[in-house]
PDB file of N, CA and C in Angstrom:
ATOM      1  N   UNK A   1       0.842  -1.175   0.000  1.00  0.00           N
ATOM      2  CA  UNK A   1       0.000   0.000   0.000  1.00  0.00           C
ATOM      3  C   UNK A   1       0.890   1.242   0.000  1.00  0.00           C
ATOM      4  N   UNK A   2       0.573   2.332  -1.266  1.00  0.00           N
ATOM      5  CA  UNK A   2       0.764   3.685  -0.622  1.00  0.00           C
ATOM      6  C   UNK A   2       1.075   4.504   0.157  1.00  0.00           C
ATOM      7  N   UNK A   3       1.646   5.456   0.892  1.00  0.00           N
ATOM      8  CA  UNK A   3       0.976   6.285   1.806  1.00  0.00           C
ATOM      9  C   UNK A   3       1.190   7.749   1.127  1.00  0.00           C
ATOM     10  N   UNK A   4       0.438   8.281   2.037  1.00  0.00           N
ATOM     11  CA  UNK A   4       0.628   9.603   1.367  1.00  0.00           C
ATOM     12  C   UNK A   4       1.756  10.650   1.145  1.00  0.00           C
ATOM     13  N   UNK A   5       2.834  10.025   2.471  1.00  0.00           N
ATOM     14  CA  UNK A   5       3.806  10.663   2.397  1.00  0.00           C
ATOM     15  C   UNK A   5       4.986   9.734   1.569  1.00  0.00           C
ATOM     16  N   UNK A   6       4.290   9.045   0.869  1.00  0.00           N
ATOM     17  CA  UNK A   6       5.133   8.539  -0.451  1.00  0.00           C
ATOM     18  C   UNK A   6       5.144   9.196  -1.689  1.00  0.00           C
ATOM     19  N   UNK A   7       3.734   9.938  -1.680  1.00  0.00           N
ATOM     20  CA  UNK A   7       3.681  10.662  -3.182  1.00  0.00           C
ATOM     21  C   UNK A   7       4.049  11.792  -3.103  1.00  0.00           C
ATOM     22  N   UNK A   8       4.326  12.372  -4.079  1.00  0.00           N
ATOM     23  CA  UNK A   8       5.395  13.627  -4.372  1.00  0.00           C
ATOM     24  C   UNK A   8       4.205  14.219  -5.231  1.00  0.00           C
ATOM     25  N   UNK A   9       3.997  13.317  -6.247  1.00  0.00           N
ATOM     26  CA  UNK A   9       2.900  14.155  -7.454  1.00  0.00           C
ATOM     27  C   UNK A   9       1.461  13.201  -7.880  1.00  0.00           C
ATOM     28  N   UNK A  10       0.573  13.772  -8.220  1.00  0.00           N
ATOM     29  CA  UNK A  10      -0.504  12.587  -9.005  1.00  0.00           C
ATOM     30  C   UNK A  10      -0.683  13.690 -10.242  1.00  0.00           C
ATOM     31  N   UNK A  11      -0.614  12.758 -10.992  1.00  0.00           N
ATOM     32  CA  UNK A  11      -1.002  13.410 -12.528  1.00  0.00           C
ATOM     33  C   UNK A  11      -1.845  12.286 -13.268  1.00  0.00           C
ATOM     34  N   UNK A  12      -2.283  13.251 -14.918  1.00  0.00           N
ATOM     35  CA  UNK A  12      -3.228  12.317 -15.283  1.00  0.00           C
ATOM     36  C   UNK A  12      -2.536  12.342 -16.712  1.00  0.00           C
ATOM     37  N   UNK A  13      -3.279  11.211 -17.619  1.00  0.00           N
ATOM     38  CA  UNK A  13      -2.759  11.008 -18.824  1.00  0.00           C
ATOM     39  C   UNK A  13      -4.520  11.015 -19.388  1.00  0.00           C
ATOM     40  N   UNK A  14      -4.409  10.937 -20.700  1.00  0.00           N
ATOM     41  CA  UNK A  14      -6.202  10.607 -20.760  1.00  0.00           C
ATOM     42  C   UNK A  14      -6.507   9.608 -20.208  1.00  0.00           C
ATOM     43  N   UNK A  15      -6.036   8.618 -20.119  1.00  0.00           N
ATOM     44  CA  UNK A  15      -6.890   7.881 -19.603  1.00  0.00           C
ATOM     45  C   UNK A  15      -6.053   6.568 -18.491  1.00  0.00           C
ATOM     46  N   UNK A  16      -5.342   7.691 -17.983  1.00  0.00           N
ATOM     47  CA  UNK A  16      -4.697   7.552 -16.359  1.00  0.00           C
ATOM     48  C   UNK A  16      -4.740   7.904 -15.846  1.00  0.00           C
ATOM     49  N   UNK A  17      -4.825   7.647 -14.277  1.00  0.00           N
ATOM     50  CA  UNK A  17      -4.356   8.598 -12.914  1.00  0.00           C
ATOM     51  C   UNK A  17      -2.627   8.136 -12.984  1.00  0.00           C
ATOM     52  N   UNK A  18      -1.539   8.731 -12.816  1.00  0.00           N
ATOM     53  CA  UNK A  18      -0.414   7.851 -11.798  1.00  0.00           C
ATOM     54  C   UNK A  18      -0.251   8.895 -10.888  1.00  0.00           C
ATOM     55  N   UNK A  19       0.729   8.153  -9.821  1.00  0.00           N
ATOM     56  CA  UNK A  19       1.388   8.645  -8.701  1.00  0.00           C
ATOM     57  C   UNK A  19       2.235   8.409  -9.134  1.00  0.00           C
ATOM     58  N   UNK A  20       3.015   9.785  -8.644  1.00  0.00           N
ATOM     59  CA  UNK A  20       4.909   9.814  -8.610  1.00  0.00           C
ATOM     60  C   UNK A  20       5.455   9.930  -7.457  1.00  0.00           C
ATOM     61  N   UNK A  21       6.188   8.614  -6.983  1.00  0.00           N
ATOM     62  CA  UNK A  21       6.307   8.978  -5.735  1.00  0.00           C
ATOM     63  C   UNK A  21       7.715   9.506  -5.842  1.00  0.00           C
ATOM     64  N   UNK A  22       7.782   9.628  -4.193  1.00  0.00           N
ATOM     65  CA  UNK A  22       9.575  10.301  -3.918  1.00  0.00           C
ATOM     66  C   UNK A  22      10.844   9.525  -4.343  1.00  0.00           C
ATOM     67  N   UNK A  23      10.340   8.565  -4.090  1.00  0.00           N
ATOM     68  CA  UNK A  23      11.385   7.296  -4.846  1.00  0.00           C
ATOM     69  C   UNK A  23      11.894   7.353  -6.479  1.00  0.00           C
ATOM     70  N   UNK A  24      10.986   8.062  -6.985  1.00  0.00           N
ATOM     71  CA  UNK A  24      10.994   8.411  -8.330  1.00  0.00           C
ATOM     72  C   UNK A  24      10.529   7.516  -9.523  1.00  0.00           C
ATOM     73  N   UNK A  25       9.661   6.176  -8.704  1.00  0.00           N
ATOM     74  CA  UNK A  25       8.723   5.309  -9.366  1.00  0.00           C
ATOM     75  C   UNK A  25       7.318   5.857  -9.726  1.00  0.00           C
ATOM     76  N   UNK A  26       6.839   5.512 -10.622  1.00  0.00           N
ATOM     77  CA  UNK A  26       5.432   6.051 -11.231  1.00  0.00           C
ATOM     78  C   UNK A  26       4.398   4.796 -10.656  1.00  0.00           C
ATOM     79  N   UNK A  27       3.733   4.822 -10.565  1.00  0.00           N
ATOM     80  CA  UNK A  27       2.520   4.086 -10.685  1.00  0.00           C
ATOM     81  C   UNK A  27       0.820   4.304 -11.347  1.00  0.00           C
ATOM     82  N   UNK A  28       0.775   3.813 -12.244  1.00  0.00           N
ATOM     83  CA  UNK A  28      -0.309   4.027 -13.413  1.00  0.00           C
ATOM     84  C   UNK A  28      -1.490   3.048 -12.742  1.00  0.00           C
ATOM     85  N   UNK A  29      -2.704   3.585 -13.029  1.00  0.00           N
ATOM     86  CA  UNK A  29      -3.842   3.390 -12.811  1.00  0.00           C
ATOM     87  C   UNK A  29      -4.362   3.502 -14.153  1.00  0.00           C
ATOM     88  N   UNK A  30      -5.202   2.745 -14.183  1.00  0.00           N
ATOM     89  CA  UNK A  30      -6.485   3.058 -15.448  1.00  0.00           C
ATOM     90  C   UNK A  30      -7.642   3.719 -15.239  1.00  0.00           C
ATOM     91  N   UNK A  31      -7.599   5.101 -15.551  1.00  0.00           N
ATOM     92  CA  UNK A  31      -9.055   5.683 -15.306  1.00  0.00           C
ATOM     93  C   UNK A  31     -10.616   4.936 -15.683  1.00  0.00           C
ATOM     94  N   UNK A  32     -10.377   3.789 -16.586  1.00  0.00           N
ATOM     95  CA  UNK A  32     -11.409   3.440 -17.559  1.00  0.00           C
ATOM     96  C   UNK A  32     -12.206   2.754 -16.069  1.00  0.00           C
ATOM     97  N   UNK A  33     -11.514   2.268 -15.077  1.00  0.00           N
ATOM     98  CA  UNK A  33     -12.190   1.576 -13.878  1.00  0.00           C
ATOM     99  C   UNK A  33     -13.017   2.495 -12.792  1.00  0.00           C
ATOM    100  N   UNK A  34     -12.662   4.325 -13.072  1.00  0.00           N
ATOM    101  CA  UNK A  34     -12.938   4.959 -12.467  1.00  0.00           C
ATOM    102  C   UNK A  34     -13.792   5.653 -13.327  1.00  0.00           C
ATOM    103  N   UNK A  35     -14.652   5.711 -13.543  1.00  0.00           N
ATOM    104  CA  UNK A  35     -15.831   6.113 -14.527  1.00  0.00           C
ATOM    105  C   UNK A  35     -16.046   8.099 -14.022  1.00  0.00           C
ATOM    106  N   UNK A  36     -15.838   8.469 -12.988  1.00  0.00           N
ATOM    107  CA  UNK A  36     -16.469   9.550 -12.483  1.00  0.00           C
ATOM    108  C   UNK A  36     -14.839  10.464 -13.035  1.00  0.00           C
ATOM    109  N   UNK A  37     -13.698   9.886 -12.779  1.00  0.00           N
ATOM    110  CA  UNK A  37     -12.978  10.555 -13.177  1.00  0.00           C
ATOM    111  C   UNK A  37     -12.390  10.482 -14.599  1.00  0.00           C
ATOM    112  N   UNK A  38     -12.505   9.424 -15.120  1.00  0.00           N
ATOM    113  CA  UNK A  38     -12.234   9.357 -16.282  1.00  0.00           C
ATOM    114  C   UNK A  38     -13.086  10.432 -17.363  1.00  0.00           C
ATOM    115  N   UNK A  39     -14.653  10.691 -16.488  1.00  0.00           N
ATOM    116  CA  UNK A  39     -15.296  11.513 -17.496  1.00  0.00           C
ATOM    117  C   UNK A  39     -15.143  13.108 -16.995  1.00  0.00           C
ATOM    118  N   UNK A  40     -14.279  13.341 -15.501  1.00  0.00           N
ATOM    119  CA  UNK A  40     -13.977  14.623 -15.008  1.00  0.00           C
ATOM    120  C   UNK A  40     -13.096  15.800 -15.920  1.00  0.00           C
ATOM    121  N   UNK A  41     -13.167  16.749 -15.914  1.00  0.00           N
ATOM    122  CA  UNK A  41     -12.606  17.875 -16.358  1.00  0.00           C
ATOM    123  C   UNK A  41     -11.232  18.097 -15.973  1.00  0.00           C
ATOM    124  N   UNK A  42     -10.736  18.952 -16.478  1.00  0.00           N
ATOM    125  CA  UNK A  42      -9.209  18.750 -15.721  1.00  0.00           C
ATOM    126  C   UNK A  42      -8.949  19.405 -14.591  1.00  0.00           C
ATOM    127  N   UNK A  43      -9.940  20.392 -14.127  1.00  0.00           N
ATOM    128  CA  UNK A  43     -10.004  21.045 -12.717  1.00  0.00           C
ATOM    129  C   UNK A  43     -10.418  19.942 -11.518  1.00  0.00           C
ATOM    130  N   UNK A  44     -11.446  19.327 -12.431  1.00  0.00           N
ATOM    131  CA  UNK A  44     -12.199  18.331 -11.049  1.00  0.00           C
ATOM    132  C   UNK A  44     -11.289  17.134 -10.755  1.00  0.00           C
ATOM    133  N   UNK A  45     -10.471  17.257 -11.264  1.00  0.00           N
ATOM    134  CA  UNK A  45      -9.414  16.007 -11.286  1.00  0.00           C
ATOM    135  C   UNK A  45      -8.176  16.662 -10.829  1.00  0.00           C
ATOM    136  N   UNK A  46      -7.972  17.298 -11.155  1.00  0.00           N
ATOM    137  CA  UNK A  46      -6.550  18.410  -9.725  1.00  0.00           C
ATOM    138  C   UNK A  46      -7.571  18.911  -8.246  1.00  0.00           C
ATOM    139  N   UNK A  47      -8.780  18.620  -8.559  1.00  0.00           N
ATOM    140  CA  UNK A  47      -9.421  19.250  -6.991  1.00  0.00           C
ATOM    141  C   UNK A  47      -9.177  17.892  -6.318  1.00  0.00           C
ATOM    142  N   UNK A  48      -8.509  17.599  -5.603  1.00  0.00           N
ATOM    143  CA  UNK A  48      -8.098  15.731  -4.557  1.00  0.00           C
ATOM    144  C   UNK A  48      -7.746  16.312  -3.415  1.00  0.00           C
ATOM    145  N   UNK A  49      -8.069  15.618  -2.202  1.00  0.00           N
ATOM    146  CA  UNK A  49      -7.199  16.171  -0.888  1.00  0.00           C
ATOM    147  C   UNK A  49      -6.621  14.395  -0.716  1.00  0.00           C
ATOM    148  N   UNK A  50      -5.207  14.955  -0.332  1.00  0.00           N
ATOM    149  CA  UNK A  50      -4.402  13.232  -0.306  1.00  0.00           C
ATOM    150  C   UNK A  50      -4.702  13.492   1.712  1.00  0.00           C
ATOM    151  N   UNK A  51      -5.173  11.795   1.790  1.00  0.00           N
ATOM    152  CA  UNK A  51      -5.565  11.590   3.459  1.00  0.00           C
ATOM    153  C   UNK A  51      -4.916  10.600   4.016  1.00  0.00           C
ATOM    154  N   UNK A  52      -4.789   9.894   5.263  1.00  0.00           N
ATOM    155  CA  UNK A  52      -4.082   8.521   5.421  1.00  0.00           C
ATOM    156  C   UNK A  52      -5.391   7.685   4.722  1.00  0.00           C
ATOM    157  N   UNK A  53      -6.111   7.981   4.562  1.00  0.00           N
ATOM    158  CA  UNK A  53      -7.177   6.884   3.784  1.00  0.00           C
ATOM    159  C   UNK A  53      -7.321   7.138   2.224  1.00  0.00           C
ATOM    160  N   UNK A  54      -6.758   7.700   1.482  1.00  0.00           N
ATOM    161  CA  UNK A  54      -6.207   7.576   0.112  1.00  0.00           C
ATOM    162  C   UNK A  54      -6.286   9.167  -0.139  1.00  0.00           C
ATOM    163  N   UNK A  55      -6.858   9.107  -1.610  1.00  0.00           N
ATOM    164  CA  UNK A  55      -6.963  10.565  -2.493  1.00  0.00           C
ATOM    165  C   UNK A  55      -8.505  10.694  -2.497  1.00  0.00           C
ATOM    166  N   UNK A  56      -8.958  11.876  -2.099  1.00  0.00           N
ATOM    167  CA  UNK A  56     -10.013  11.716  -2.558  1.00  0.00           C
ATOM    168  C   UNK A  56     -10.644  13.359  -3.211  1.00  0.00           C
ATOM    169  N   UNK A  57     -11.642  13.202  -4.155  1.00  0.00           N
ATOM    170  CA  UNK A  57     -12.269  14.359  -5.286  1.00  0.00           C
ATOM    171  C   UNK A  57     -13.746  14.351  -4.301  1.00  0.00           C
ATOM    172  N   UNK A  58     -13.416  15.616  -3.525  1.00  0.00           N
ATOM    173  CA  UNK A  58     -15.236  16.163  -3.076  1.00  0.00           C
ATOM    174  C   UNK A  58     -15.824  16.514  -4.125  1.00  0.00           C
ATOM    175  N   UNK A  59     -15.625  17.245  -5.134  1.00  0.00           N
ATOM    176  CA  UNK A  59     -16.644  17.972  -6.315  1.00  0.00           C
ATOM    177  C   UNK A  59     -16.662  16.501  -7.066  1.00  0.00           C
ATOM    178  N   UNK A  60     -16.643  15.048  -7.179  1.00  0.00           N
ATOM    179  CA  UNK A  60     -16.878  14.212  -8.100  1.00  0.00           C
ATOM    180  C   UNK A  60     -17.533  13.014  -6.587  1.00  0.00           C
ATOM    181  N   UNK A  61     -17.068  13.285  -5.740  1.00  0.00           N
ATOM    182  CA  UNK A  61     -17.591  12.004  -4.560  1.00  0.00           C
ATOM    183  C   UNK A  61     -16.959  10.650  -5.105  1.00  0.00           C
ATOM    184  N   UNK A  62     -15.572  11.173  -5.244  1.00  0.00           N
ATOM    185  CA  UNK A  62     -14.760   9.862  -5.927  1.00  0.00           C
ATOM    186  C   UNK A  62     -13.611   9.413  -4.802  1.00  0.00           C
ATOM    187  N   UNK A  63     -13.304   8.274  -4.611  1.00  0.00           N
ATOM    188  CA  UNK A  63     -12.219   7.861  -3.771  1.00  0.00           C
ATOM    189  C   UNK A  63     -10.911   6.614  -4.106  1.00  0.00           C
ATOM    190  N   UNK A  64     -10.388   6.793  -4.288  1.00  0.00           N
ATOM    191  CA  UNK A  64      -9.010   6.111  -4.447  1.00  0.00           C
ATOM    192  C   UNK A  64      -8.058   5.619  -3.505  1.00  0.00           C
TER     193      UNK A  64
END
């Protein structure tokens, strides 16, 4: 598992989330599994607060 004070960055690709952590490893996700963000804007998808219980998007009610 993650933590939060592993990630450095989250960015998106079209049709990725990854994390970049401090280590300087990426980790890719497939948005296609996340339906709310995959169809989000590019604001609603930089709006995330990172928690000890993952990432999560209030303006989409999405959690990771």
């Amino acid at each position: 598992m993650i933590t939060k004070e592993q990630i450095k960055n989250i960015g998106f690709t079209e049709d990725q989330i990854y994390l970049e952590l401090k280590s300087g490893e990426k980790v890719f996700y497939s948005l296609r599994n996340l339906p709310k963000l995959f169809n989000a804007n590019k604001a609603q998808r930089e709006n995330y607060k990172l928690s000890h219980f993952g990432i999560h998007w209030e303006d989409l009610d999405e959690d990771l």
